[in-house]
PDB file of N, CA and C in Angstrom:
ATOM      1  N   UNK A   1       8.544  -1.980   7.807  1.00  0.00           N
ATOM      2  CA  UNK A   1       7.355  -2.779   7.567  1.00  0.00           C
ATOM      3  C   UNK A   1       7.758  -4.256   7.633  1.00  0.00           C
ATOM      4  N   UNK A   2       7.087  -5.180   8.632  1.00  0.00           N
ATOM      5  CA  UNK A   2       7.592  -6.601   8.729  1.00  0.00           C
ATOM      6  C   UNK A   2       7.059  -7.389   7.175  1.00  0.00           C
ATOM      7  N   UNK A   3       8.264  -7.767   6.643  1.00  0.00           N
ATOM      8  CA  UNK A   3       8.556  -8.789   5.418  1.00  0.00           C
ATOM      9  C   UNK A   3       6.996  -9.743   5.077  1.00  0.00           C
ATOM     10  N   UNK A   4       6.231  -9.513   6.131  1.00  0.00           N
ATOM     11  CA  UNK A   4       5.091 -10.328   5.403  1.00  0.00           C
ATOM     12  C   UNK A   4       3.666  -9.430   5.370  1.00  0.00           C
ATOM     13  N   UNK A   5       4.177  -8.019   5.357  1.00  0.00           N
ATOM     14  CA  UNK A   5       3.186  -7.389   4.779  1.00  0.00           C
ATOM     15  C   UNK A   5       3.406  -6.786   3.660  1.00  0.00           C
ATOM     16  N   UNK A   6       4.866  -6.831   3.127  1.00  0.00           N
ATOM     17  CA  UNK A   6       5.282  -5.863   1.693  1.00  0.00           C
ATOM     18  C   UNK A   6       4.365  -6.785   0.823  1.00  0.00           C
ATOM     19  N   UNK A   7       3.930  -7.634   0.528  1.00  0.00           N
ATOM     20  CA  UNK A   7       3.131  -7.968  -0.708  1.00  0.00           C
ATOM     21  C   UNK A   7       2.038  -6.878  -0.591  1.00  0.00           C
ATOM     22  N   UNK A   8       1.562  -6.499   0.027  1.00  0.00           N
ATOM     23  CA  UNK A   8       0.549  -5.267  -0.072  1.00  0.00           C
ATOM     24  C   UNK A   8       0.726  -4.109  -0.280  1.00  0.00           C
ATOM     25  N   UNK A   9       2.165  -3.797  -0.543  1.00  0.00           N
ATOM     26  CA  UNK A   9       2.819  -2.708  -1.119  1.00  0.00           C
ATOM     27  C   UNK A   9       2.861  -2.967  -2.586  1.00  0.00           C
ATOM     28  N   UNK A  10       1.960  -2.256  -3.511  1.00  0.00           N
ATOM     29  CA  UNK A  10       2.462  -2.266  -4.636  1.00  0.00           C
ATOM     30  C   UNK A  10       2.932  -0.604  -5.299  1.00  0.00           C
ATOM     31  N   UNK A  11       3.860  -0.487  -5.994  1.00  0.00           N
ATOM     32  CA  UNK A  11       4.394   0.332  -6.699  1.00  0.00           C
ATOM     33  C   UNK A  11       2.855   1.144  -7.889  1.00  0.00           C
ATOM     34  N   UNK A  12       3.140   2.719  -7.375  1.00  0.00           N
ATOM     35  CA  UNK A  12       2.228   3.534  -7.720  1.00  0.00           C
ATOM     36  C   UNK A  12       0.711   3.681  -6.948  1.00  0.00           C
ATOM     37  N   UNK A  13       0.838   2.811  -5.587  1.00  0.00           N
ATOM     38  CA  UNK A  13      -0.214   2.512  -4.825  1.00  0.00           C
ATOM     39  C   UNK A  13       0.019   3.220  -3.878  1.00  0.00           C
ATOM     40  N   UNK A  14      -0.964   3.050  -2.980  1.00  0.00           N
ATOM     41  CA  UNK A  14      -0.796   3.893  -1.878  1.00  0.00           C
ATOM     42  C   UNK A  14      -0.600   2.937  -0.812  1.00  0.00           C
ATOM     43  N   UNK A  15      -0.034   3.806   0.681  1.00  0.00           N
ATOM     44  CA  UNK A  15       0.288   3.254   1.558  1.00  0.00           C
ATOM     45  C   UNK A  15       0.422   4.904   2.603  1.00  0.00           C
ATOM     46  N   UNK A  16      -0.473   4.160   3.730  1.00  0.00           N
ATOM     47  CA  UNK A  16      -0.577   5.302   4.521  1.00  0.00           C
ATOM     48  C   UNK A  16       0.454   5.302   5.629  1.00  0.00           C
ATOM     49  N   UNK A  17       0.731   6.477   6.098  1.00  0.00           N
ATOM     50  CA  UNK A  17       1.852   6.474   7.385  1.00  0.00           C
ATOM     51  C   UNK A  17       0.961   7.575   8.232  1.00  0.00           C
ATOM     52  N   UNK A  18       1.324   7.178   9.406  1.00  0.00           N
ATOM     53  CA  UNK A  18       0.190   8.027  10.503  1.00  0.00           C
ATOM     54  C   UNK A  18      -0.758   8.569  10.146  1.00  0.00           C
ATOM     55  N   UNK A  19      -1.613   8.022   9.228  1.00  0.00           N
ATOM     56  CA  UNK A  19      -2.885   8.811   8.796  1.00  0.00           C
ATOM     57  C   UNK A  19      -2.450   9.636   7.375  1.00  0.00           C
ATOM     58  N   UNK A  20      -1.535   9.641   6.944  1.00  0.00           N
ATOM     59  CA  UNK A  20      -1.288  10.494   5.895  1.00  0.00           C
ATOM     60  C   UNK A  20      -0.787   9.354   4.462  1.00  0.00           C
ATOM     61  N   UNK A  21      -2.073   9.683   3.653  1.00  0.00           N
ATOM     62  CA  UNK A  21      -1.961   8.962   2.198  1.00  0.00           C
ATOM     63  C   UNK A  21      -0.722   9.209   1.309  1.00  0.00           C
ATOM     64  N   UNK A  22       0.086   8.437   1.362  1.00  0.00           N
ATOM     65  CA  UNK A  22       1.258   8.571   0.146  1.00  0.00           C
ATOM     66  C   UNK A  22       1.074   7.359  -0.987  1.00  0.00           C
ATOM     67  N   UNK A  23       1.872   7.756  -2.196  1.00  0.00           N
ATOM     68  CA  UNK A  23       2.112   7.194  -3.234  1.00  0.00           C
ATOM     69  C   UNK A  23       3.154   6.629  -3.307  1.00  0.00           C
ATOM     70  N   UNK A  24       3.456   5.573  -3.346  1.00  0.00           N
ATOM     71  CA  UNK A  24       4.726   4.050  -3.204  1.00  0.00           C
ATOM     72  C   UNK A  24       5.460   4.715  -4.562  1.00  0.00           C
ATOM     73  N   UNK A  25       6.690   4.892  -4.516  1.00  0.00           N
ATOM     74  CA  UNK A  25       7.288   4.668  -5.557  1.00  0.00           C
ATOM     75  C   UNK A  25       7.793   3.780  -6.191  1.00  0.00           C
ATOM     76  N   UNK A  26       8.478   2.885  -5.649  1.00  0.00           N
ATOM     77  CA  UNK A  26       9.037   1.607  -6.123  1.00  0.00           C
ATOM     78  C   UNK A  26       8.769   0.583  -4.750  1.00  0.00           C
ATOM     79  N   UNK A  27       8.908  -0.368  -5.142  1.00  0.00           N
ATOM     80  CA  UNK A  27       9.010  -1.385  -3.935  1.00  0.00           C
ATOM     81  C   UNK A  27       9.918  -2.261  -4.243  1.00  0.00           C
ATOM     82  N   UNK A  28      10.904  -2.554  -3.261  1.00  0.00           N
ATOM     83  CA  UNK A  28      12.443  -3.543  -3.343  1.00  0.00           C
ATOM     84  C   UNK A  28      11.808  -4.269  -2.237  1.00  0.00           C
ATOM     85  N   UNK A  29      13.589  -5.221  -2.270  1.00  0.00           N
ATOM     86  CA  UNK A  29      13.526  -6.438  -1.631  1.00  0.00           C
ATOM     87  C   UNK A  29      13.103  -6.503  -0.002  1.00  0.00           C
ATOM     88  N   UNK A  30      13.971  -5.272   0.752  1.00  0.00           N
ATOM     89  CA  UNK A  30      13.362  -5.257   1.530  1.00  0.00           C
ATOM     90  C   UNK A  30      12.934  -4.038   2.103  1.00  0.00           C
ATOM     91  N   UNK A  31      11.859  -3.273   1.319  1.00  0.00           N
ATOM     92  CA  UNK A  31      11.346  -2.250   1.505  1.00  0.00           C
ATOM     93  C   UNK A  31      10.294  -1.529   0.873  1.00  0.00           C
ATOM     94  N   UNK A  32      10.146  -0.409   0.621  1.00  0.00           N
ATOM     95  CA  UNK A  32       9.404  -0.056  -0.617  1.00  0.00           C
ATOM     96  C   UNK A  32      10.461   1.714  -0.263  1.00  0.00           C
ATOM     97  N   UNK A  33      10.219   2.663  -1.349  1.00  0.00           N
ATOM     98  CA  UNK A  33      10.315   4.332  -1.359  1.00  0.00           C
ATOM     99  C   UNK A  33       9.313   5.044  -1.481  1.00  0.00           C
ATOM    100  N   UNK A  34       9.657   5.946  -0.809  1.00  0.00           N
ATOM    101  CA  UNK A  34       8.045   7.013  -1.045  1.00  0.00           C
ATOM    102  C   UNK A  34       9.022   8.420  -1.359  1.00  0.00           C
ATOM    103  N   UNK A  35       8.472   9.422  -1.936  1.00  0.00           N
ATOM    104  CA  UNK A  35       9.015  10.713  -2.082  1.00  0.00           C
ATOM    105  C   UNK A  35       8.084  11.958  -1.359  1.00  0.00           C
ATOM    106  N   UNK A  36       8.666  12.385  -0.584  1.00  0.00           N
ATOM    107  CA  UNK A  36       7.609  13.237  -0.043  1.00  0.00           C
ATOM    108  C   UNK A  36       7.535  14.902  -0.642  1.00  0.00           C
ATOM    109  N   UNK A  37       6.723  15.440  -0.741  1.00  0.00           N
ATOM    110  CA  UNK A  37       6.610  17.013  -1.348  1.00  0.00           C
ATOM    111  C   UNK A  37       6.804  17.577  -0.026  1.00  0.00           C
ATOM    112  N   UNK A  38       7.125  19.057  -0.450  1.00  0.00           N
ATOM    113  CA  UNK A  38       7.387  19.865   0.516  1.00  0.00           C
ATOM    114  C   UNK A  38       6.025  20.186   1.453  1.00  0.00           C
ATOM    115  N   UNK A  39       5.199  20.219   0.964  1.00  0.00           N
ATOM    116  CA  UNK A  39       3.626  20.754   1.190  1.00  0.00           C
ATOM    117  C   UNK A  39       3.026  19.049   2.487  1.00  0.00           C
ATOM    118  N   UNK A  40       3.729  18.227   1.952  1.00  0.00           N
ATOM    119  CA  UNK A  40       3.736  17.570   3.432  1.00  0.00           C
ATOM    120  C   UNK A  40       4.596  17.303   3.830  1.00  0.00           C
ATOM    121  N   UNK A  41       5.669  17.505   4.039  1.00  0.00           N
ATOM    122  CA  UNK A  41       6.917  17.807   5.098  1.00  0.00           C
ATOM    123  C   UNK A  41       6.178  18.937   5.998  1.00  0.00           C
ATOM    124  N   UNK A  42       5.672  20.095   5.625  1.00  0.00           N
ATOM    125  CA  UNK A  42       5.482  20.817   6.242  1.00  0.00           C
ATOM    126  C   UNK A  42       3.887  21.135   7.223  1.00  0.00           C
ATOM    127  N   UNK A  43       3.253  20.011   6.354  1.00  0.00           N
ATOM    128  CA  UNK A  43       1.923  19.929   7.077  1.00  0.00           C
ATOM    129  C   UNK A  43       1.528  18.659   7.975  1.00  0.00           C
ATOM    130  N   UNK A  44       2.785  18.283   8.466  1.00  0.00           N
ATOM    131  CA  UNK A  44       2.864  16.650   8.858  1.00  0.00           C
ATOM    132  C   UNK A  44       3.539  16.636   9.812  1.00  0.00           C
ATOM    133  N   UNK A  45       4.141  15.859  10.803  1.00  0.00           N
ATOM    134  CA  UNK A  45       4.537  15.537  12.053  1.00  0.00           C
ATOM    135  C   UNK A  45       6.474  14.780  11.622  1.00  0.00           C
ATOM    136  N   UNK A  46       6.192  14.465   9.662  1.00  0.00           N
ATOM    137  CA  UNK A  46       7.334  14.219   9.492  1.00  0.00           C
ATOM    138  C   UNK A  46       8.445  14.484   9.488  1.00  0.00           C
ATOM    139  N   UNK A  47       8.705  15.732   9.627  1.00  0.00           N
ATOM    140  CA  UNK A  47       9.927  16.469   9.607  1.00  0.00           C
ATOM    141  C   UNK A  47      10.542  16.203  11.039  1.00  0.00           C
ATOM    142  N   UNK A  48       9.402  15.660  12.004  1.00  0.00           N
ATOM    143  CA  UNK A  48      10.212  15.577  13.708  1.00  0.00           C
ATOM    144  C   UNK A  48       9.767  14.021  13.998  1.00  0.00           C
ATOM    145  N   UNK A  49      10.109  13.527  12.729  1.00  0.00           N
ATOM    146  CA  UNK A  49      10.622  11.887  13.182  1.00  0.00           C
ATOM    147  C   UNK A  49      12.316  11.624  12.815  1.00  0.00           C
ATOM    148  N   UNK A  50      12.773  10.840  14.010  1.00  0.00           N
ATOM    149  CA  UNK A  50      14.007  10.309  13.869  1.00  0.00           C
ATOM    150  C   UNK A  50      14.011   8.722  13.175  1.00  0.00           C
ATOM    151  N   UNK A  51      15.116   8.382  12.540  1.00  0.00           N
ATOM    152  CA  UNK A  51      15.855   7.273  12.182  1.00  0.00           C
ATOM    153  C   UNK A  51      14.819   5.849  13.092  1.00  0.00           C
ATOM    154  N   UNK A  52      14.443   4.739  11.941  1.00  0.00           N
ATOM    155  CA  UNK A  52      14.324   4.089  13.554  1.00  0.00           C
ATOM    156  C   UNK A  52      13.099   4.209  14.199  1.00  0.00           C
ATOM    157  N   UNK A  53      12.075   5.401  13.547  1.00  0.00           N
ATOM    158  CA  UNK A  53      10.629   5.484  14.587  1.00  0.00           C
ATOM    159  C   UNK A  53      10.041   4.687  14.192  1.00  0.00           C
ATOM    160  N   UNK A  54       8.873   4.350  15.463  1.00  0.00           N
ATOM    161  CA  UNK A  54       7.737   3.451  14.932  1.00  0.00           C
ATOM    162  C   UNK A  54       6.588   3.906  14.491  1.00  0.00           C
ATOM    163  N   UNK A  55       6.112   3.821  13.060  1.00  0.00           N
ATOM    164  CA  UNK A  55       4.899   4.474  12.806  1.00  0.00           C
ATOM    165  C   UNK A  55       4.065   3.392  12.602  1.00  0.00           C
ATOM    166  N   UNK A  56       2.866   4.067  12.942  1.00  0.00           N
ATOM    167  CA  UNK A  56       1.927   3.411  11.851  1.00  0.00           C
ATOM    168  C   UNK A  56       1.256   3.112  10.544  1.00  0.00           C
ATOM    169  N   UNK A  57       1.298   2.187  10.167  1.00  0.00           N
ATOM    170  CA  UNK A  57       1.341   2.024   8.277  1.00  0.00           C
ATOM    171  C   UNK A  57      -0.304   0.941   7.884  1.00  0.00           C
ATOM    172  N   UNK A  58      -0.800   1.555   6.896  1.00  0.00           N
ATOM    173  CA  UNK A  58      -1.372   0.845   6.535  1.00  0.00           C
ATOM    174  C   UNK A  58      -1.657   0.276   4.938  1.00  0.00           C
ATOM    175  N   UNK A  59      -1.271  -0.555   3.925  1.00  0.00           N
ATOM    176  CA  UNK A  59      -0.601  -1.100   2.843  1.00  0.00           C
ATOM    177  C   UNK A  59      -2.028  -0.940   2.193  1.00  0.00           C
ATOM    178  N   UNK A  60      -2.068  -0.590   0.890  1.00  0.00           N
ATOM    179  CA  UNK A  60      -3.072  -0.421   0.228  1.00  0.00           C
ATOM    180  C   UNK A  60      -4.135  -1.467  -0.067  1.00  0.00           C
ATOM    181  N   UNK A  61      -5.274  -0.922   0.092  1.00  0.00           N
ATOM    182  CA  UNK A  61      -6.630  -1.429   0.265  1.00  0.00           C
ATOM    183  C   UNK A  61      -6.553  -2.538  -1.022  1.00  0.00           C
ATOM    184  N   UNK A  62      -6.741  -1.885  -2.059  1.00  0.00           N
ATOM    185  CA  UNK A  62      -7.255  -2.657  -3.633  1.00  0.00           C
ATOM    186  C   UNK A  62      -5.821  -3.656  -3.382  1.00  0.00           C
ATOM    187  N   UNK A  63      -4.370  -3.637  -3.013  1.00  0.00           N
ATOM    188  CA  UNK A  63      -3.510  -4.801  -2.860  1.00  0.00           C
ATOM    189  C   UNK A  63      -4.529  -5.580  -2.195  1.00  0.00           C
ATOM    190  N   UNK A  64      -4.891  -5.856  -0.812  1.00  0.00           N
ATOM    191  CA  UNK A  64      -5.186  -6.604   0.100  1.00  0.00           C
ATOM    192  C   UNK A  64      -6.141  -7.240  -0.349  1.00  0.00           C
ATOM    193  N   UNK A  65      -7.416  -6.731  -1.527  1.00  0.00           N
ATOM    194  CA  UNK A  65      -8.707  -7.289  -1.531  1.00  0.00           C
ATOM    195  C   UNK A  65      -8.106  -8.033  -3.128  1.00  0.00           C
ATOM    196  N   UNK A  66      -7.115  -7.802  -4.022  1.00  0.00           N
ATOM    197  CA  UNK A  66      -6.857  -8.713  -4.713  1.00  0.00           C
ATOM    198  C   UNK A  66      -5.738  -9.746  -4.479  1.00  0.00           C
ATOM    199  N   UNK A  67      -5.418  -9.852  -3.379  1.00  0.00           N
ATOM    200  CA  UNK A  67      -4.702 -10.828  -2.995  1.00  0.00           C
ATOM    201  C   UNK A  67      -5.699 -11.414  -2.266  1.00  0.00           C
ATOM    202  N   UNK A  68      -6.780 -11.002  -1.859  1.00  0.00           N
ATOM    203  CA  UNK A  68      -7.775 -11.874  -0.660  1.00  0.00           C
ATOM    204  C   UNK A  68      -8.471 -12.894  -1.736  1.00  0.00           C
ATOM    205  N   UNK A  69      -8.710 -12.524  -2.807  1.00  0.00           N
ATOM    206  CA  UNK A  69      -9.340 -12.873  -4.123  1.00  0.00           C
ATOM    207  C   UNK A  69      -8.679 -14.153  -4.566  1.00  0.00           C
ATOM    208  N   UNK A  70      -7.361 -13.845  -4.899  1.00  0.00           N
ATOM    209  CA  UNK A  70      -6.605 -14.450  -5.912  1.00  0.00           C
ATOM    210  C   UNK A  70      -6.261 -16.002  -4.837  1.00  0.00           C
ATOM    211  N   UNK A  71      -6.140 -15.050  -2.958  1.00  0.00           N
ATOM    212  CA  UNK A  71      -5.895 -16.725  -2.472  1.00  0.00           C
ATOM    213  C   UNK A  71      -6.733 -17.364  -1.485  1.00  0.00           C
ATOM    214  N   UNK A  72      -8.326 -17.094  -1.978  1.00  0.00           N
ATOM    215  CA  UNK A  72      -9.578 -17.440  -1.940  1.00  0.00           C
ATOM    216  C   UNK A  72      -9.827 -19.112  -2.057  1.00  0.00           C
ATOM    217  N   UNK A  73     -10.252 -19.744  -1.054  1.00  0.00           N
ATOM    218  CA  UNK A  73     -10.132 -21.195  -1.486  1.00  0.00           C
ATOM    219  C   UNK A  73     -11.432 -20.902  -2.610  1.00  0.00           C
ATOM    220  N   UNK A  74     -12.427 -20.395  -2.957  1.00  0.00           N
ATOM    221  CA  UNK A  74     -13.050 -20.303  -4.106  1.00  0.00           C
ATOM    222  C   UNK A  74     -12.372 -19.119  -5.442  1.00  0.00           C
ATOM    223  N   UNK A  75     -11.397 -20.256  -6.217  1.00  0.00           N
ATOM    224  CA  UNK A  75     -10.638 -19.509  -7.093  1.00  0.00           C
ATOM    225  C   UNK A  75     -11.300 -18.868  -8.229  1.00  0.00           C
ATOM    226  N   UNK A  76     -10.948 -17.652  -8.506  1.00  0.00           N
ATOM    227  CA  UNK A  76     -11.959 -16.494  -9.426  1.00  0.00           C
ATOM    228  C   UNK A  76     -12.024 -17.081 -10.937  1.00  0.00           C
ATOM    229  N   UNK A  77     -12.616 -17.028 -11.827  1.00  0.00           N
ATOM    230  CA  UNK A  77     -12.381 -17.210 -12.820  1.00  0.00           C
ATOM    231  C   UNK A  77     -12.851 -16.101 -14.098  1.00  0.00           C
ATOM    232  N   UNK A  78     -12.251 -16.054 -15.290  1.00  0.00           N
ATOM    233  CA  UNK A  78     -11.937 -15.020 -15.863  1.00  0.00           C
ATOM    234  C   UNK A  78     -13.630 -14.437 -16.411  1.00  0.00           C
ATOM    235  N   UNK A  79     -14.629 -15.483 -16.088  1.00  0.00           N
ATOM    236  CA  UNK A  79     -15.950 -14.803 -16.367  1.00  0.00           C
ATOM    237  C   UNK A  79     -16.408 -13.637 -14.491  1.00  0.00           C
ATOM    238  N   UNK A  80     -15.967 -14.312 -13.417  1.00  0.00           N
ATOM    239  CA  UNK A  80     -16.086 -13.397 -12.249  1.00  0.00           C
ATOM    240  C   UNK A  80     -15.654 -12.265 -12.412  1.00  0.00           C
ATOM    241  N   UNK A  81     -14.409 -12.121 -13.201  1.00  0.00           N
ATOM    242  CA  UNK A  81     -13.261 -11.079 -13.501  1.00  0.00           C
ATOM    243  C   UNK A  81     -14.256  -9.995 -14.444  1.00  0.00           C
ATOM    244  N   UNK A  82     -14.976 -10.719 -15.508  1.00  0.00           N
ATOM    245  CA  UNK A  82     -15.294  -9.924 -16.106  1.00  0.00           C
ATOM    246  C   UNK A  82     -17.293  -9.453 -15.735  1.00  0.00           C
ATOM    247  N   UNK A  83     -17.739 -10.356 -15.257  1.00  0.00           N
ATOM    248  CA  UNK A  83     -19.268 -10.237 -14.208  1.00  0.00           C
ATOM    249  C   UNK A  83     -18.373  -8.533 -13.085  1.00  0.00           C
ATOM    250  N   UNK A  84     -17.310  -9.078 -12.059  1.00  0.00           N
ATOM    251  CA  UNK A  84     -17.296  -7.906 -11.267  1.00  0.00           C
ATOM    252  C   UNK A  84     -16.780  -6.977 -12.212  1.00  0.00           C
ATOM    253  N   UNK A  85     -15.876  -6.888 -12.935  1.00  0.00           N
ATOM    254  CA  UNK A  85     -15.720  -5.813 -13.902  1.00  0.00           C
ATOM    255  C   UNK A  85     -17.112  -4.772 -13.937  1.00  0.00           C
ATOM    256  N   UNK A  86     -18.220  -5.692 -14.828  1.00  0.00           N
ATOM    257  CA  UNK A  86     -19.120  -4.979 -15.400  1.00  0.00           C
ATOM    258  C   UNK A  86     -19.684  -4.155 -14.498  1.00  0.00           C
ATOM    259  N   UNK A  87     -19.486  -4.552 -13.205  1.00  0.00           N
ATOM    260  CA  UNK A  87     -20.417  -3.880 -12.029  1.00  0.00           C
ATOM    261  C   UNK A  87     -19.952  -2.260 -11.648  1.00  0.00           C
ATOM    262  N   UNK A  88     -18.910  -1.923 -12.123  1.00  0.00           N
ATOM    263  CA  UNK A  88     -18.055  -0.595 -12.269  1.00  0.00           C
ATOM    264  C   UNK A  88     -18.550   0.318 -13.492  1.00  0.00           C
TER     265      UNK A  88
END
C-alpha cells in the first residue's frame, strides 16, 4: 500500500483486498497485518497469490470520511460532533 494511503488504515477497521472485507489488525510503520481464517483462505483466490502481487485495496470508508472532516477547510466543532452524533 503506497505510504500516503496508510492513514486510512486504522487498526480494528476494515480494509478490503480484491473485493474481500478484512479486519486490520495492527497497523506499523510501514504497513498494516491482517490475519486470515481458514474459511477465507479457502473461499478466496488467496491461497494462489505469490510474494510481491498486485492487488487491489481499498482503506476503510469511516477512516476516509473522518479524515475528510477533520481536514475540511470548514473545521468541525464539538457542537457538529455532537448535532451529527444525534442524527444516529
Amino acid at each position: 500500500l503506497p505510504q500516503a494511503f496508510l492513514k486510512f488504515v486504522v487498526p480494528k477497521g476494515s480494509i478490503t483486498v480484491d473485493g474481500v472485507s478484512l479486519t486490520v489488525n495492527a497497523v506499523e510503520k510501514e504497513g498494516f497485518r491482517l490475519t486470515l481464517i481458514p474459511h477465507s483462505l479457502h473461499n478466496t483466490l488467496f491461497l494462489d497469490y505469490a510474494q510481491k502481487q498486485r492487488v487491489n485495496i481499498e482503506t476503510d470508508m469511516f477512516a476516509r470520511y473522518v479524515f475528510h472532516m477533520l481536514n475540511s477547510e470548514k473545521k468541525l466543532s464539538w457542537d457538529d460532533v455532537d448535532r451529527i452524533s444525534s442524527l444516529y
